[in-house]
Protein backbone atom coordinates (compact mmCIF):
# COMPACT_ATOMS: atom_id res chain seq x y z
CA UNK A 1 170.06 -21.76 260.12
CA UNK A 2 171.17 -23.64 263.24
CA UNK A 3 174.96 -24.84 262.97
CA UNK A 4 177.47 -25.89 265.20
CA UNK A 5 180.44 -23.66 265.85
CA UNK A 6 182.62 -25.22 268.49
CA UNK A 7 185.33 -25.52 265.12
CA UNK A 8 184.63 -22.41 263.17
CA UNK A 9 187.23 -20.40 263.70
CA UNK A 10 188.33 -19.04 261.03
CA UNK A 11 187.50 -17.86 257.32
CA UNK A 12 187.62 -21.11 255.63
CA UNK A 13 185.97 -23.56 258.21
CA UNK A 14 183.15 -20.85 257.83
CA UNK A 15 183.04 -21.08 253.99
CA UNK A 16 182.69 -24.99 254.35
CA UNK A 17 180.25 -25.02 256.92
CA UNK A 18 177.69 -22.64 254.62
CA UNK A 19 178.82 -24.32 251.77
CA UNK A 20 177.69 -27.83 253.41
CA UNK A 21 174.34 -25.94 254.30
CA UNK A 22 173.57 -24.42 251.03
CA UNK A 23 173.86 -27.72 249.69
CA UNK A 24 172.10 -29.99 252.31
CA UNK A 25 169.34 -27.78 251.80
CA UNK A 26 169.21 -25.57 255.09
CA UNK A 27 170.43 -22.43 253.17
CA UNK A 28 167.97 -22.71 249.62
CA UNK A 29 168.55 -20.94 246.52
CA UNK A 30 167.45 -17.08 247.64
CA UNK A 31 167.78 -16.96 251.05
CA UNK A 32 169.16 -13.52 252.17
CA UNK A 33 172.67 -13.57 254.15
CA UNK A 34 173.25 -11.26 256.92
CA UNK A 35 176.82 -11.23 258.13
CA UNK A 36 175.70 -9.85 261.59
CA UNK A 37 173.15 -12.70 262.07
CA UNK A 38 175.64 -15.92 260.96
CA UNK A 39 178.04 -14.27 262.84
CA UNK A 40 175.75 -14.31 266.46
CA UNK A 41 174.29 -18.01 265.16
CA UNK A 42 178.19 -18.63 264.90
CA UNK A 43 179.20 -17.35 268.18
CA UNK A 44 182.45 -15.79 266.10
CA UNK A 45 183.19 -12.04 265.28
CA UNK A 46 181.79 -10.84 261.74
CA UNK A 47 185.28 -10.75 259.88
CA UNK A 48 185.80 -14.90 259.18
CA UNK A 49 182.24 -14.85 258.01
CA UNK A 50 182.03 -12.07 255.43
CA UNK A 51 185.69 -13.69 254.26
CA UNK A 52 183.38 -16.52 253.70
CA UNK A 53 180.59 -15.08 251.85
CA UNK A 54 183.26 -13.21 249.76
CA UNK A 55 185.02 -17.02 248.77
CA UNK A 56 180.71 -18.78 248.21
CA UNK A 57 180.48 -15.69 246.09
CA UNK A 58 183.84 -15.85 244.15
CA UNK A 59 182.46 -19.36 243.04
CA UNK A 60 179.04 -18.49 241.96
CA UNK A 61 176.79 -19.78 244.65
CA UNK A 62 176.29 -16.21 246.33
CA UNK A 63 175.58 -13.42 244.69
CA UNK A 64 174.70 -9.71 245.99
CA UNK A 65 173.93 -6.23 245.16
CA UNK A 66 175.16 -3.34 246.94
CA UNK A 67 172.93 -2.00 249.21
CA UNK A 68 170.10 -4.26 248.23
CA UNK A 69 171.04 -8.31 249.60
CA UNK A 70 173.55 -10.72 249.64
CA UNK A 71 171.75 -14.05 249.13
CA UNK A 72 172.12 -18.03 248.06
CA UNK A 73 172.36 -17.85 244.15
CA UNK A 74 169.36 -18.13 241.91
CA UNK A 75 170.80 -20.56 238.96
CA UNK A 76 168.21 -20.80 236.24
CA UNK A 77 168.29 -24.15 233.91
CA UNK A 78 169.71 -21.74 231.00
CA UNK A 79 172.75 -21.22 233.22
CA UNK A 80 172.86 -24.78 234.19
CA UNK A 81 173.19 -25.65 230.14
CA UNK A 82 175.81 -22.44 230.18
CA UNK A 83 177.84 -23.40 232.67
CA UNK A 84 177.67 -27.16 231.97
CA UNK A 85 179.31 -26.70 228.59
CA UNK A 86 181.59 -24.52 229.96
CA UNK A 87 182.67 -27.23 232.28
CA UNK A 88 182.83 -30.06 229.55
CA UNK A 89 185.51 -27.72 227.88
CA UNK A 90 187.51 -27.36 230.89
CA UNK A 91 186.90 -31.45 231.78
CA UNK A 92 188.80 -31.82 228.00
CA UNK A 93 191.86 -29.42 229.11
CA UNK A 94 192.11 -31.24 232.62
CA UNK A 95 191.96 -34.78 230.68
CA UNK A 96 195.21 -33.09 228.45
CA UNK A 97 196.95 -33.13 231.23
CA UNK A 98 196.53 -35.40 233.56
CA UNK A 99 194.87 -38.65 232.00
CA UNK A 100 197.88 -40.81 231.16
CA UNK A 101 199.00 -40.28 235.02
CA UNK A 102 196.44 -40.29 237.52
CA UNK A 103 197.78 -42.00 240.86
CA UNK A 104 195.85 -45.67 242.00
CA UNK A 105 195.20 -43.67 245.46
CA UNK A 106 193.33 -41.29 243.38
CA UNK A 107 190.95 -43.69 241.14
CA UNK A 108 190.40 -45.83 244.04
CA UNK A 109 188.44 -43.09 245.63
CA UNK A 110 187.27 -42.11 242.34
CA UNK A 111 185.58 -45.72 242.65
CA UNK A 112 184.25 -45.35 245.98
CA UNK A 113 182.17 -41.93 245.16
CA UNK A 114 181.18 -43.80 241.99
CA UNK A 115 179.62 -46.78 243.94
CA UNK A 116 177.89 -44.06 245.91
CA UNK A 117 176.51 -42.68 243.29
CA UNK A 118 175.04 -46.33 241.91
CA UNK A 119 173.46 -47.19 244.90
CA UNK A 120 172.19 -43.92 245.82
CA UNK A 121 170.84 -43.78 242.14
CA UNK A 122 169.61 -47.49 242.63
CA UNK A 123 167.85 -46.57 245.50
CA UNK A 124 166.47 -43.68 244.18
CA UNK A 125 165.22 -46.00 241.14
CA UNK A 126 163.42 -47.90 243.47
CA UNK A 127 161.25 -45.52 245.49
CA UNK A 128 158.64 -44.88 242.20
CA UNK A 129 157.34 -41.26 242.06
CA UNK A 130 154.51 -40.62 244.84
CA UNK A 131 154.67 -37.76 246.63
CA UNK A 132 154.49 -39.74 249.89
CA UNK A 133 158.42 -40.16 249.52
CA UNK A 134 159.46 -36.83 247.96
CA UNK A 135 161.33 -35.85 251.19
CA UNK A 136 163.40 -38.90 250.58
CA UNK A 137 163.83 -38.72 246.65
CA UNK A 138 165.34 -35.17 247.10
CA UNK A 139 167.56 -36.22 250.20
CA UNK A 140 168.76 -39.07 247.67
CA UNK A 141 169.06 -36.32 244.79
CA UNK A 142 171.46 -34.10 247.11
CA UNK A 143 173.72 -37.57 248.17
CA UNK A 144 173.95 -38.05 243.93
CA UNK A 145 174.89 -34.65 243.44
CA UNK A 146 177.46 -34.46 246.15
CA UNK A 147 178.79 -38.33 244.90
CA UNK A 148 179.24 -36.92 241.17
CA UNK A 149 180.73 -33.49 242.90
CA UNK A 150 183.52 -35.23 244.72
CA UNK A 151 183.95 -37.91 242.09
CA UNK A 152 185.26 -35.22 239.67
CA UNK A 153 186.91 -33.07 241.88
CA UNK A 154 189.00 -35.74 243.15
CA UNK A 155 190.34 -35.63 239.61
CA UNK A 156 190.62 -31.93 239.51
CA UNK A 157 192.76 -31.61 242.21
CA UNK A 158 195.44 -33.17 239.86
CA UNK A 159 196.04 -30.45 237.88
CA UNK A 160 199.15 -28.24 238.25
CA UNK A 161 196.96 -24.95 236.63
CA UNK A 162 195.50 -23.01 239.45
CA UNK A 163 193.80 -21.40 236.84
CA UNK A 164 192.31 -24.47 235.64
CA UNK A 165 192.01 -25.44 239.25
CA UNK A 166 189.80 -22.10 239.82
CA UNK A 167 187.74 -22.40 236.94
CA UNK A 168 186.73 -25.84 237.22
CA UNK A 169 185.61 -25.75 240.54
CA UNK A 170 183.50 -22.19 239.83
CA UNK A 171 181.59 -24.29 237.18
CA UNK A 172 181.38 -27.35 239.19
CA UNK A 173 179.38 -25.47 241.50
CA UNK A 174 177.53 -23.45 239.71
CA UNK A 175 176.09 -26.57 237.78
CA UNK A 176 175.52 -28.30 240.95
CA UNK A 177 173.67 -25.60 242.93
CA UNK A 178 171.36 -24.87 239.88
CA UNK A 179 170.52 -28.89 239.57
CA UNK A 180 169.08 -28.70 242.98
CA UNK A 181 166.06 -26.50 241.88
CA UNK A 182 166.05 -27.65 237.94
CA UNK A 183 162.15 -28.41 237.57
CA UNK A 184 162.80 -31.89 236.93
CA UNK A 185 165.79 -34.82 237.29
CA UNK A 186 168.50 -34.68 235.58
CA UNK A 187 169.37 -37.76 233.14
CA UNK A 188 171.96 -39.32 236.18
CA UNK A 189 171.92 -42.81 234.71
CA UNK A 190 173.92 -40.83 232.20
CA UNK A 191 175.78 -39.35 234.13
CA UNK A 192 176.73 -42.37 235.50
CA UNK A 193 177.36 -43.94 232.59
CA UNK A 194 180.44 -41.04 231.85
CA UNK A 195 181.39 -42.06 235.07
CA UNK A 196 182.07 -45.62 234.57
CA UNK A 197 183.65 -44.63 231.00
CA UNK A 198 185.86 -42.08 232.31
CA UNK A 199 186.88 -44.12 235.09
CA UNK A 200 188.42 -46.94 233.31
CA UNK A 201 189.87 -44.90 230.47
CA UNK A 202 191.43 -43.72 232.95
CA UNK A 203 192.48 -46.98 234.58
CA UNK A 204 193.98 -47.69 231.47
CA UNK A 205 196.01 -44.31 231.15
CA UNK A 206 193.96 -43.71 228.22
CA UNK A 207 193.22 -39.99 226.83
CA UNK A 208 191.05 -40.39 223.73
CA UNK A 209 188.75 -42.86 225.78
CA UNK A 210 188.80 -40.14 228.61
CA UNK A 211 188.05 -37.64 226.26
CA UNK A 212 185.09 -39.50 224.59
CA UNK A 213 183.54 -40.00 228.29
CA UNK A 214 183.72 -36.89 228.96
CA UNK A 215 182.21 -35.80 225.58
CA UNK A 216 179.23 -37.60 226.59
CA UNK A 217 178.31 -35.09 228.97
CA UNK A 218 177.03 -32.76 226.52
CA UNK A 219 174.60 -35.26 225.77
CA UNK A 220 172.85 -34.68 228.81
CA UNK A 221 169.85 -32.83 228.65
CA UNK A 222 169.36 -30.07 230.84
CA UNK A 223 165.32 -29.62 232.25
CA UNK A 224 163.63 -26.37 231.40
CA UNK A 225 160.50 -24.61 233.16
CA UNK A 226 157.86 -24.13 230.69
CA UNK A 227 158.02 -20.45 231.97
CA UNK A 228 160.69 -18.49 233.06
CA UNK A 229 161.58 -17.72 236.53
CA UNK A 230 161.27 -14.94 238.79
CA UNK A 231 164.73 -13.87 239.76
């Protein structure tokens, strides 16, 4: 992985960096870690970067064994669907608590990242299914993902429960690693439809109609392999 370090400094502008790289595809689902060798790509000592691989672990998208590898998690489709309704449950405490007052600042750029999202999806719509353009359909896939990412985490970073905080953003991430290698798309023109209900429930400062946006997330069907795979 080639990365620029002129601003990595410390722990945390490490995490982000291999955080942006698992999910812009230049770290993939498996890939080994080696704290010496990110550290030399880096040009910084070893200690900010195994505080990093400690925090991409702590949020399920590394995972290691001792004294076998530290590598990019493998998320199968089953915990996709685990994790996913995990999420919806925490989405329903969140929308307790912070529906009736969620600032214009906020839902303005809960608006932008939704308009991303449509015309990434509409341009994605429009590109057919060859596998001349694959390349670009995935490129467009990882833009969706990271559009419906930050549209709900703008709204999670409302909440006055680190706890919920914590465990929202675990499953967050966990769903949206393991939808980058589900065997096929994911239903996002229904995703986007929860996001354009959930939006202007919330507009309105209105719970139930947050609540039944969010419920249609567990209508979303997650893709399974015909076989299982080889973790």
């Amino acid at each position: 992985m080639s990365v620029s370090a002129s601003r990595l400094t410390v722990g945390d502008s490490v995490y982000q960096e291999l955080l942006n790289a698992i999910y812009d595809g230049r770290l993939e689902p498996g890939q080994r870690l080696n704290d010496i060798a990110l550290a030399e790509d880096l040009g910084i000592s070893r200690t900010p970067v195994r505080e990093a691989i400690q925090k991409l672990r702590a949020i399920g998208v590394v995972e290691s064994e001792p004294n076998r590898f530290t590598r990019v998690a493998v998320v199968s489709p089953e915990q996709v669907r685990q994790h996913l309704i995990v999420w919806v449950a925490l989405m329903h405490a969140l929308i307790d608590e912070v529906a009736e007052t969620v600032p214009k600042s906020v839902l303005r750029k809960m608006e932008t990242q939704h308009r991303r999202f449509l015309r990434d999806l509409d341009e994605l719509m429009g590109m057919g299914s060859g596998d001349e353009r694959l390349a670009e359909r995935i490129a467009l896939s990882r833009e969706i993902a990271t559009a419906t990412f930050d549209f709900f985490t703008s709204l999670a970073g409302l909440s006055a429960n680190p706890a919920l905080r914590g465990a929202l953003e675990t499953a967050q991430h966990v769903v949206r690693l393991g939808s980058l290698s589900l065997p096929d798309w994911v239903d996002v023109g229904g995703l986007g439809r929860v996001q354009a209900g959930l939006l202007e429930a919330l507009k309105a400062g209105d719970p139930e109609a947050s609540h039944a946006a969010i419920a249609m997330l567990r209508e979303l069907a997650v893709p399974v392999a015909t076989a299982a795979r080889d973790r």
